[in-house]
C-alpha atoms as a PDB file:
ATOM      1  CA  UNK A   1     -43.210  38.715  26.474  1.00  0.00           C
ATOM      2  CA  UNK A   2     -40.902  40.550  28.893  1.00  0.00           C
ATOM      3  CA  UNK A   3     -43.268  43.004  31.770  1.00  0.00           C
ATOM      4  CA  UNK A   4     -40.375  45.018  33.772  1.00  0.00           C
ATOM      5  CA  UNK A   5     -37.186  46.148  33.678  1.00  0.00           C
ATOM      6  CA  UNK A   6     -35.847  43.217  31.465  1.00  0.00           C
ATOM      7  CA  UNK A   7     -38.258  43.734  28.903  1.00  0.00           C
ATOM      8  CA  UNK A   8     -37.402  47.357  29.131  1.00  0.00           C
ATOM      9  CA  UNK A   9     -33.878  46.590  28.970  1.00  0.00           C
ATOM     10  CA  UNK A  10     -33.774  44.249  25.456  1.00  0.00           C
ATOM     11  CA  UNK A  11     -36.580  47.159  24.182  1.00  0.00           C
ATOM     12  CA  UNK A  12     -33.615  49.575  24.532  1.00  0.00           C
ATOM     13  CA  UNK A  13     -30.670  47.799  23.402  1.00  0.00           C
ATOM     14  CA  UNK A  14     -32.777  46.981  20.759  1.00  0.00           C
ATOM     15  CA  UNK A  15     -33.079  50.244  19.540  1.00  0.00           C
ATOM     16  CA  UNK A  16     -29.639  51.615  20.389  1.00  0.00           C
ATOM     17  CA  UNK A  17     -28.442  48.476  18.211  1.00  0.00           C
ATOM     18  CA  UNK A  18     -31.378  49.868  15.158  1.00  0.00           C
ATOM     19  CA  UNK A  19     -30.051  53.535  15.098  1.00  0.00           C
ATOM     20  CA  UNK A  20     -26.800  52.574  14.376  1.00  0.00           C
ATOM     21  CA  UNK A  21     -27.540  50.132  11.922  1.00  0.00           C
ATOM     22  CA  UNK A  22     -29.786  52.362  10.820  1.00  0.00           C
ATOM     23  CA  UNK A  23     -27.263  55.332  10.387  1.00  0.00           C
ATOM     24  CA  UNK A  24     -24.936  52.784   8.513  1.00  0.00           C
ATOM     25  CA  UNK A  25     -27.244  51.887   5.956  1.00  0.00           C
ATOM     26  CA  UNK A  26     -27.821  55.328   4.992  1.00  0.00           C
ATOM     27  CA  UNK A  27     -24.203  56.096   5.264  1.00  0.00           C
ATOM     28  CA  UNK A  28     -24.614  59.201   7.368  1.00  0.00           C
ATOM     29  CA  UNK A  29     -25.825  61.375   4.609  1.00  0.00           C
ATOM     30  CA  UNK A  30     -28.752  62.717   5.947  1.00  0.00           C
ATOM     31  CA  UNK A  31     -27.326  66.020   7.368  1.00  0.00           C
ATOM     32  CA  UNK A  32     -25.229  66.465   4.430  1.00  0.00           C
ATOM     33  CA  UNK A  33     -28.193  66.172   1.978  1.00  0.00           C
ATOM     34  CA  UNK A  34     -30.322  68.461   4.708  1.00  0.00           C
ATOM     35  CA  UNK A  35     -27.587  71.058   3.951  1.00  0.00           C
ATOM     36  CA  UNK A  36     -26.609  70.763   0.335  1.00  0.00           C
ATOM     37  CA  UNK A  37     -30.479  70.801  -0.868  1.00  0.00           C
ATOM     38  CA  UNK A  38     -31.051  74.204   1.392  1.00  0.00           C
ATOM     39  CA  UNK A  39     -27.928  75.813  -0.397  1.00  0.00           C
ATOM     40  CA  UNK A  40     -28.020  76.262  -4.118  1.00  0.00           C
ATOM     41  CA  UNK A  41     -26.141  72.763  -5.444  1.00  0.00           C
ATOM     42  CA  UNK A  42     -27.332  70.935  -8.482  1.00  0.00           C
ATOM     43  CA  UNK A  43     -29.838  68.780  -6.230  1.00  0.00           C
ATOM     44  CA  UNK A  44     -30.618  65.700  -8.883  1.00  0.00           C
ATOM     45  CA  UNK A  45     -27.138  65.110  -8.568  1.00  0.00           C
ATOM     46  CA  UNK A  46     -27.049  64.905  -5.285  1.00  0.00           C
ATOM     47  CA  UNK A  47     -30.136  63.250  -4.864  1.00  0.00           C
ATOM     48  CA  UNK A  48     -29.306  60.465  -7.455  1.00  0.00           C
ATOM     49  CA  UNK A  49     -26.297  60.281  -5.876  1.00  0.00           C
ATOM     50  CA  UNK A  50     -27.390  59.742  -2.559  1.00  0.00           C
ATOM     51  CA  UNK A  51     -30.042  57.284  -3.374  1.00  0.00           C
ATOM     52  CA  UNK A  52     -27.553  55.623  -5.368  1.00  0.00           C
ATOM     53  CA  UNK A  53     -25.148  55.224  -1.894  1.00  0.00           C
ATOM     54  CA  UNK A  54     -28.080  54.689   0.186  1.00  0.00           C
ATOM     55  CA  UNK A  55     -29.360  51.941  -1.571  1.00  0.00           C
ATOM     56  CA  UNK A  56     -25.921  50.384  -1.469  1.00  0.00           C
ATOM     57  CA  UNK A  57     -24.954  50.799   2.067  1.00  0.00           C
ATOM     58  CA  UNK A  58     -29.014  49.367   2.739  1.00  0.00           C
ATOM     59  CA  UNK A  59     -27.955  46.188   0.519  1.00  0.00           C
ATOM     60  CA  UNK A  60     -24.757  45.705   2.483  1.00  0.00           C
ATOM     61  CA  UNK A  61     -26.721  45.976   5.746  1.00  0.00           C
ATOM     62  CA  UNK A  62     -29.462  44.271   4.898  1.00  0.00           C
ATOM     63  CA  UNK A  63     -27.221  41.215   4.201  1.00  0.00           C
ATOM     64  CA  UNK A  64     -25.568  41.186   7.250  1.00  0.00           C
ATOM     65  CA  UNK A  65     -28.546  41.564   8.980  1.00  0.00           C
ATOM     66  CA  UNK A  66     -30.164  38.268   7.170  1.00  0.00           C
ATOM     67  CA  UNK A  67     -26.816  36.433   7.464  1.00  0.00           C
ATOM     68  CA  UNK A  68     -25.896  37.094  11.351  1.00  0.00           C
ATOM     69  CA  UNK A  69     -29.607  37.530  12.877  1.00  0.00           C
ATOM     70  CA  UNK A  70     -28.438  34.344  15.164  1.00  0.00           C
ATOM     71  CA  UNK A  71     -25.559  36.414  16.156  1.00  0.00           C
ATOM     72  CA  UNK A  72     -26.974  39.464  16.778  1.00  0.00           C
ATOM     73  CA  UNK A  73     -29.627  38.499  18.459  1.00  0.00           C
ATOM     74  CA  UNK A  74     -27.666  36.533  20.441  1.00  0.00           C
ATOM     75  CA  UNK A  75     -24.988  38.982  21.143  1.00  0.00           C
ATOM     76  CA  UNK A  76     -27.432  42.080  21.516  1.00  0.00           C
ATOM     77  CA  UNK A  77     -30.324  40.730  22.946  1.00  0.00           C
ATOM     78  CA  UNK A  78     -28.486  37.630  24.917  1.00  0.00           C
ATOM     79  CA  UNK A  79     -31.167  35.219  23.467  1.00  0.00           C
ATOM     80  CA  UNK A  80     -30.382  33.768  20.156  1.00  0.00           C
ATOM     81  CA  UNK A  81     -34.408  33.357  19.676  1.00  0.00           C
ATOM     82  CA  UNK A  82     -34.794  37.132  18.798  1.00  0.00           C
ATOM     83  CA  UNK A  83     -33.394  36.464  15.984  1.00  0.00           C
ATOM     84  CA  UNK A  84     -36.362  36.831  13.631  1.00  0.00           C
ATOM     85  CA  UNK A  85     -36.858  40.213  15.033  1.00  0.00           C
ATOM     86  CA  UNK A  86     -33.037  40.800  13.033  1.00  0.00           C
ATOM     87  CA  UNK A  87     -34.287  38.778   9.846  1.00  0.00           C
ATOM     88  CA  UNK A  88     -37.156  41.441   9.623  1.00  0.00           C
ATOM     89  CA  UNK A  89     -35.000  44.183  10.413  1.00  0.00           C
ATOM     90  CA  UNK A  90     -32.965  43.322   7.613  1.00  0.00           C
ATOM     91  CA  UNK A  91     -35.961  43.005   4.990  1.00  0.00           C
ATOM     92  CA  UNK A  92     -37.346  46.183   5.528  1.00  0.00           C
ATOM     93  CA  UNK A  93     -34.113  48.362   6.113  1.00  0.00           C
ATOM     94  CA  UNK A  94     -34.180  49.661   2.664  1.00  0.00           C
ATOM     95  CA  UNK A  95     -37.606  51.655   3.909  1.00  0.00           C
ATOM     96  CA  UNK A  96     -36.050  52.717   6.646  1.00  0.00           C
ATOM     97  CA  UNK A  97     -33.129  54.172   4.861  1.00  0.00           C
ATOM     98  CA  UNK A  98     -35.498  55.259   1.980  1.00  0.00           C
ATOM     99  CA  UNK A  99     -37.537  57.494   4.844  1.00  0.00           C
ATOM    100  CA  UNK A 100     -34.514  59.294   6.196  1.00  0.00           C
ATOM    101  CA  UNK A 101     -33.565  60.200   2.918  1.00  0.00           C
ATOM    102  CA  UNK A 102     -36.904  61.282   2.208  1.00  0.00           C
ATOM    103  CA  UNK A 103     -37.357  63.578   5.101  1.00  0.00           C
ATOM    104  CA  UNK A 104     -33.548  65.164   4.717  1.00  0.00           C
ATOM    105  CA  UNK A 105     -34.722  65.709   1.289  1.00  0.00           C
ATOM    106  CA  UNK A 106     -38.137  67.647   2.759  1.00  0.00           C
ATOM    107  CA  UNK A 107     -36.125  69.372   5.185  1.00  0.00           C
ATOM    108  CA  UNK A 108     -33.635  70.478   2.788  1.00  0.00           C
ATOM    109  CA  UNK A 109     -36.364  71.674   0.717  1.00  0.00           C
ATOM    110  CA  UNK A 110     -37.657  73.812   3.760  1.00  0.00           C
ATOM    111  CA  UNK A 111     -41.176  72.556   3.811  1.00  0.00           C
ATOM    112  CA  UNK A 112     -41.466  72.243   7.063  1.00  0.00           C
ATOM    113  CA  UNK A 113     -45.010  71.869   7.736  1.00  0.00           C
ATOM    114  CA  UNK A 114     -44.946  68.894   5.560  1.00  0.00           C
ATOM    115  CA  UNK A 115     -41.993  67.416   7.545  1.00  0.00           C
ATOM    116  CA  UNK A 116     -43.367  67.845  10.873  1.00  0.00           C
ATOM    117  CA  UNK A 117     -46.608  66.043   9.543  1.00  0.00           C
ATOM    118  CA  UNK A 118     -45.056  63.165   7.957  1.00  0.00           C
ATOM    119  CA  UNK A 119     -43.412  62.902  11.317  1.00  0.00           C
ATOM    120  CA  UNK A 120     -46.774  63.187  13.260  1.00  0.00           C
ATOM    121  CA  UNK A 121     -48.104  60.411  10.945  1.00  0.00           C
ATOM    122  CA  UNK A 122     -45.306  58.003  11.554  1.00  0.00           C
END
């Protein structure tokens, strides 16, 4: 375990590196469906289609993320050990994509007491 400003360092490359994976894998739709479920659009359209794009753009990340971990962690991180922390990553970054979808969805919808305690809970 890292104590200092090198721990503090890999924490926060760490998550610079997630968000953007993270963003990828849902394929930037969030503030589109955010808008297009407050206005009057057909929403299971848009929904199905983007779960449908999300759940692609997760599958292509998540395979990357299984197939260069050693990379990545390597590259990001500058130890090649971390790379487990990438294998995980890429297991569970269907969830992850799954949420933000979610919560656009919730926001969209305007039920913002609900939103704000999902976002307590997590």
């Amino acid at each position: 375990m890292y104590i200092g400003p090198a721990g503090l360092a890999i924490i926060g490359q760490f998550q610079n590196i997630s968000g953007i994976i993270q963003t990828v894998s849902s394929a930037g739709l969030t503030n589109g469906v955010v808008k297009y479920t407050a206005d009057n659009a057909p929403k299971s359209i848009l929904w199905s289609s983007a779960l449908r794009i999300t759940f692609i753009m997760s599958l292509f990340s998540a395979i990357m993320l299984i197939i260069f971990s050693q990379y990545f962690a390597g590259f990001f991180l500058n130890d090649k050990s971390y790379y487990y922390i990438f294998l995980l990553f890429g297991f569970t970054i269907f969830f992850f994509s799954i949420n933000q979808l979610l919560l656009a969805v919730i926001s969209g919808l305007k039920k913002i007491r609900f939103y704000i305690k999902i976002n307590i809970i997590q």
